[in-house]
Protein backbone atom coordinates (compact mmCIF):
# COMPACT_ATOMS: atom_id res chain seq x y z
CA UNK A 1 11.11 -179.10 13.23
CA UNK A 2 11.19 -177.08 16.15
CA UNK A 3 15.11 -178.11 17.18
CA UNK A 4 15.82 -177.14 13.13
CA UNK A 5 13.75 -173.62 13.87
CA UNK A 6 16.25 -172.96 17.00
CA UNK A 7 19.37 -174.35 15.53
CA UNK A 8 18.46 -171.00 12.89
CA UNK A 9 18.51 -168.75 15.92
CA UNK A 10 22.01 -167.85 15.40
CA UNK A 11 21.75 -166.18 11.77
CA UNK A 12 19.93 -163.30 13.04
CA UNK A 13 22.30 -162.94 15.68
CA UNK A 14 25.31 -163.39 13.58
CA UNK A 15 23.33 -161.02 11.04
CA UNK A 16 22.84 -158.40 14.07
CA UNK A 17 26.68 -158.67 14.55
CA UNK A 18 27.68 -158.34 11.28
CA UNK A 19 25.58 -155.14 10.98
CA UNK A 20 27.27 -153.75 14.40
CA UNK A 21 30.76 -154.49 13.36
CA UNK A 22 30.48 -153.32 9.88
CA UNK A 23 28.46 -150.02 11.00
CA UNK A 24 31.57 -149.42 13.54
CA UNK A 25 34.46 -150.01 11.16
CA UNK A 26 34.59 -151.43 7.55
CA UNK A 27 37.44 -150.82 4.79
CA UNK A 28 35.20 -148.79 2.21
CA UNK A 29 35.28 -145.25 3.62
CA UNK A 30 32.61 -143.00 4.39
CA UNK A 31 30.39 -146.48 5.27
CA UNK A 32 31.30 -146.86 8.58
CA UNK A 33 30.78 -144.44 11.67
CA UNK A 34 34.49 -144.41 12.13
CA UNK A 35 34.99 -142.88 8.76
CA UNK A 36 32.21 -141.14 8.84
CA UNK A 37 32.17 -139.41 12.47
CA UNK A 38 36.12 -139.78 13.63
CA UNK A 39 38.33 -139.15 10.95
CA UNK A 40 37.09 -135.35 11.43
CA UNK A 41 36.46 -134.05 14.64
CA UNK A 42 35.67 -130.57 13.52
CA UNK A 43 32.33 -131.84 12.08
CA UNK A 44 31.43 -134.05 15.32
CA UNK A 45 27.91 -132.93 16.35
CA UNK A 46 25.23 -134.47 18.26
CA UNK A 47 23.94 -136.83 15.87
CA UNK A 48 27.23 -138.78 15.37
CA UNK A 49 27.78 -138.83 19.33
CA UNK A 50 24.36 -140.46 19.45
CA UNK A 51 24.87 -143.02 16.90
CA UNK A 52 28.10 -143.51 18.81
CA UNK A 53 26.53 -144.10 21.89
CA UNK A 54 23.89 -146.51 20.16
CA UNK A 55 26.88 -148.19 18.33
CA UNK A 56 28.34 -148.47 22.15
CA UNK A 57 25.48 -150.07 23.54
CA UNK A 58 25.40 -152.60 21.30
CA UNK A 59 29.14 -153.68 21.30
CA UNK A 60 28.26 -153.65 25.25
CA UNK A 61 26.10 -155.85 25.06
CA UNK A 62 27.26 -158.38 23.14
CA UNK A 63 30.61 -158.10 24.78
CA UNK A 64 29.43 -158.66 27.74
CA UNK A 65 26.87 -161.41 27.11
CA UNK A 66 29.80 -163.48 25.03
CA UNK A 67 32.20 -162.91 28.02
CA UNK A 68 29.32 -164.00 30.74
CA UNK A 69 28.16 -167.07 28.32
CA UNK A 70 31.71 -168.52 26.62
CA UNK A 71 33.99 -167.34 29.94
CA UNK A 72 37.46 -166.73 29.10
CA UNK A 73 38.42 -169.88 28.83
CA UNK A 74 35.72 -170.57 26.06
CA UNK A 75 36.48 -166.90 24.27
CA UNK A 76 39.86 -168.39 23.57
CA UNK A 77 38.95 -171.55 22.70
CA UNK A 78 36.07 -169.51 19.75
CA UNK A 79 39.08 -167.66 18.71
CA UNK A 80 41.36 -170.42 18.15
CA UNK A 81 39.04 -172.22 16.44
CA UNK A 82 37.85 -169.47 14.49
CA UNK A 83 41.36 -168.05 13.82
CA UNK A 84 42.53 -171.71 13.27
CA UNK A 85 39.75 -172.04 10.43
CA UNK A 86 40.41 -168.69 8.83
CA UNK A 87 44.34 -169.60 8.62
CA UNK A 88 43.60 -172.75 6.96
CA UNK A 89 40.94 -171.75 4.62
CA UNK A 90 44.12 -169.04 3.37
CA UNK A 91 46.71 -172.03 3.82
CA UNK A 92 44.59 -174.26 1.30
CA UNK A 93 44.25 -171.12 -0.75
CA UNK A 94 40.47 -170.85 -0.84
CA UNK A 95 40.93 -167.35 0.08
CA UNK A 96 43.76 -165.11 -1.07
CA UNK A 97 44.83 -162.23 1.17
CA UNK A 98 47.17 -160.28 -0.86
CA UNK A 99 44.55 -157.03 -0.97
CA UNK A 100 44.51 -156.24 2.47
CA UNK A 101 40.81 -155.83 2.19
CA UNK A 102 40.31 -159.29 1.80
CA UNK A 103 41.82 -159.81 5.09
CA UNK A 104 40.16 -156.94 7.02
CA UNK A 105 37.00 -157.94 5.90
CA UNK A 106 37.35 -161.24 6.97
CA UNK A 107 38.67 -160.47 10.28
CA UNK A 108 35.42 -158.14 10.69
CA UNK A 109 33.25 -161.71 9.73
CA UNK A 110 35.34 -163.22 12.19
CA UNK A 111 34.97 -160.93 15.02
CA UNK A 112 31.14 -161.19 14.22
CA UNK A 113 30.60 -164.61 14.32
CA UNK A 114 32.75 -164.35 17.69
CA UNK A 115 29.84 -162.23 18.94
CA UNK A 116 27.20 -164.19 17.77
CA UNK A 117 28.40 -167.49 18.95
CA UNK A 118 28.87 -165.72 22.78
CA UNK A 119 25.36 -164.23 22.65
CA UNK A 120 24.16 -167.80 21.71
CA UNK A 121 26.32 -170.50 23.24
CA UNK A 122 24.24 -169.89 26.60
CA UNK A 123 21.16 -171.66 24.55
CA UNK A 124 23.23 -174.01 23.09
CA UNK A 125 24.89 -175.27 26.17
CA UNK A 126 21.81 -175.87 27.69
CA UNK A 127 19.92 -177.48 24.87
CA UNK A 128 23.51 -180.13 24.45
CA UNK A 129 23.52 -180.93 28.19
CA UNK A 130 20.17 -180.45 29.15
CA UNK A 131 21.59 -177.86 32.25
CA UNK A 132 19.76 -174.94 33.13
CA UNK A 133 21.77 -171.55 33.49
CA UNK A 134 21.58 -169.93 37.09
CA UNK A 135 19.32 -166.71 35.47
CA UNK A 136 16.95 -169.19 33.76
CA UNK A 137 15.80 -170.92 37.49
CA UNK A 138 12.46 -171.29 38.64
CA UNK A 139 12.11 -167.42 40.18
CA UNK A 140 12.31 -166.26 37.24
């Protein structure tokens, strides 16, 4: 039960992500801070530079913590696969992308799960080979 409990780590992750990328940029204008706080600079005040700052922090992070746990080797290897999966879930025509919506919202899923496969793989890689990571030793 517990391994099942820990295997859900990853939705609020991926659910943190998805909030962070669609918050940053999404298709339906004013819902996103680029709509709402860059497409006119002559209303830019100090609340939209602090939500941009907080929006910043969190890409940071999980930028950085996906780079750090995948490498780059392993952050093209999650895009291929994840690219590879989107192309043929439009090749077999689950998905259509003639609006091109459809298609930017599912490149915002995909950059999402992107992040929330980085910020997790760390945990995963350890629990599938039984390693510990150099930050988890014993001085810790």
């Amino acid at each position: 039960m517990l391994r099942l409990l820990a295997g859900l780590a990853f939705f609020p992750r991926f659910l943190f992500a998805l909030v962070l990328v669609f918050a940053t940029y999404n298709p339906e204008p004013p819902y996103s801070y680029f709509h709402w706080a860059l497409t006119d600079f002559s209303t830019f005040n100090s609340v939209k530079a602090f939500v941009g700052v907080v929006l910043l922090t969190g890409w940071t992070i999980y930028i950085s913590a996906t780079v750090h746990s995948l490498g780059w080797l392993g952050l093209i290897l999650a895009c291929a696969l994840l690219g590879t999966g989107a192309w043929a879930v439009i090749d077999q025509g689950w998905l259509s992308v003639e609006n091109p919506k459809v298609l930017t919202y599912l490149i915002l899923v995909l950059i999402a799960a992107l992040l929330a496969i980085g910020l997790g793989w760390s945990v995963t890689r350890r629990k599938i080979t039984g390693t510990v990571d150099v930050d988890d030793g014993p001085n810790r």
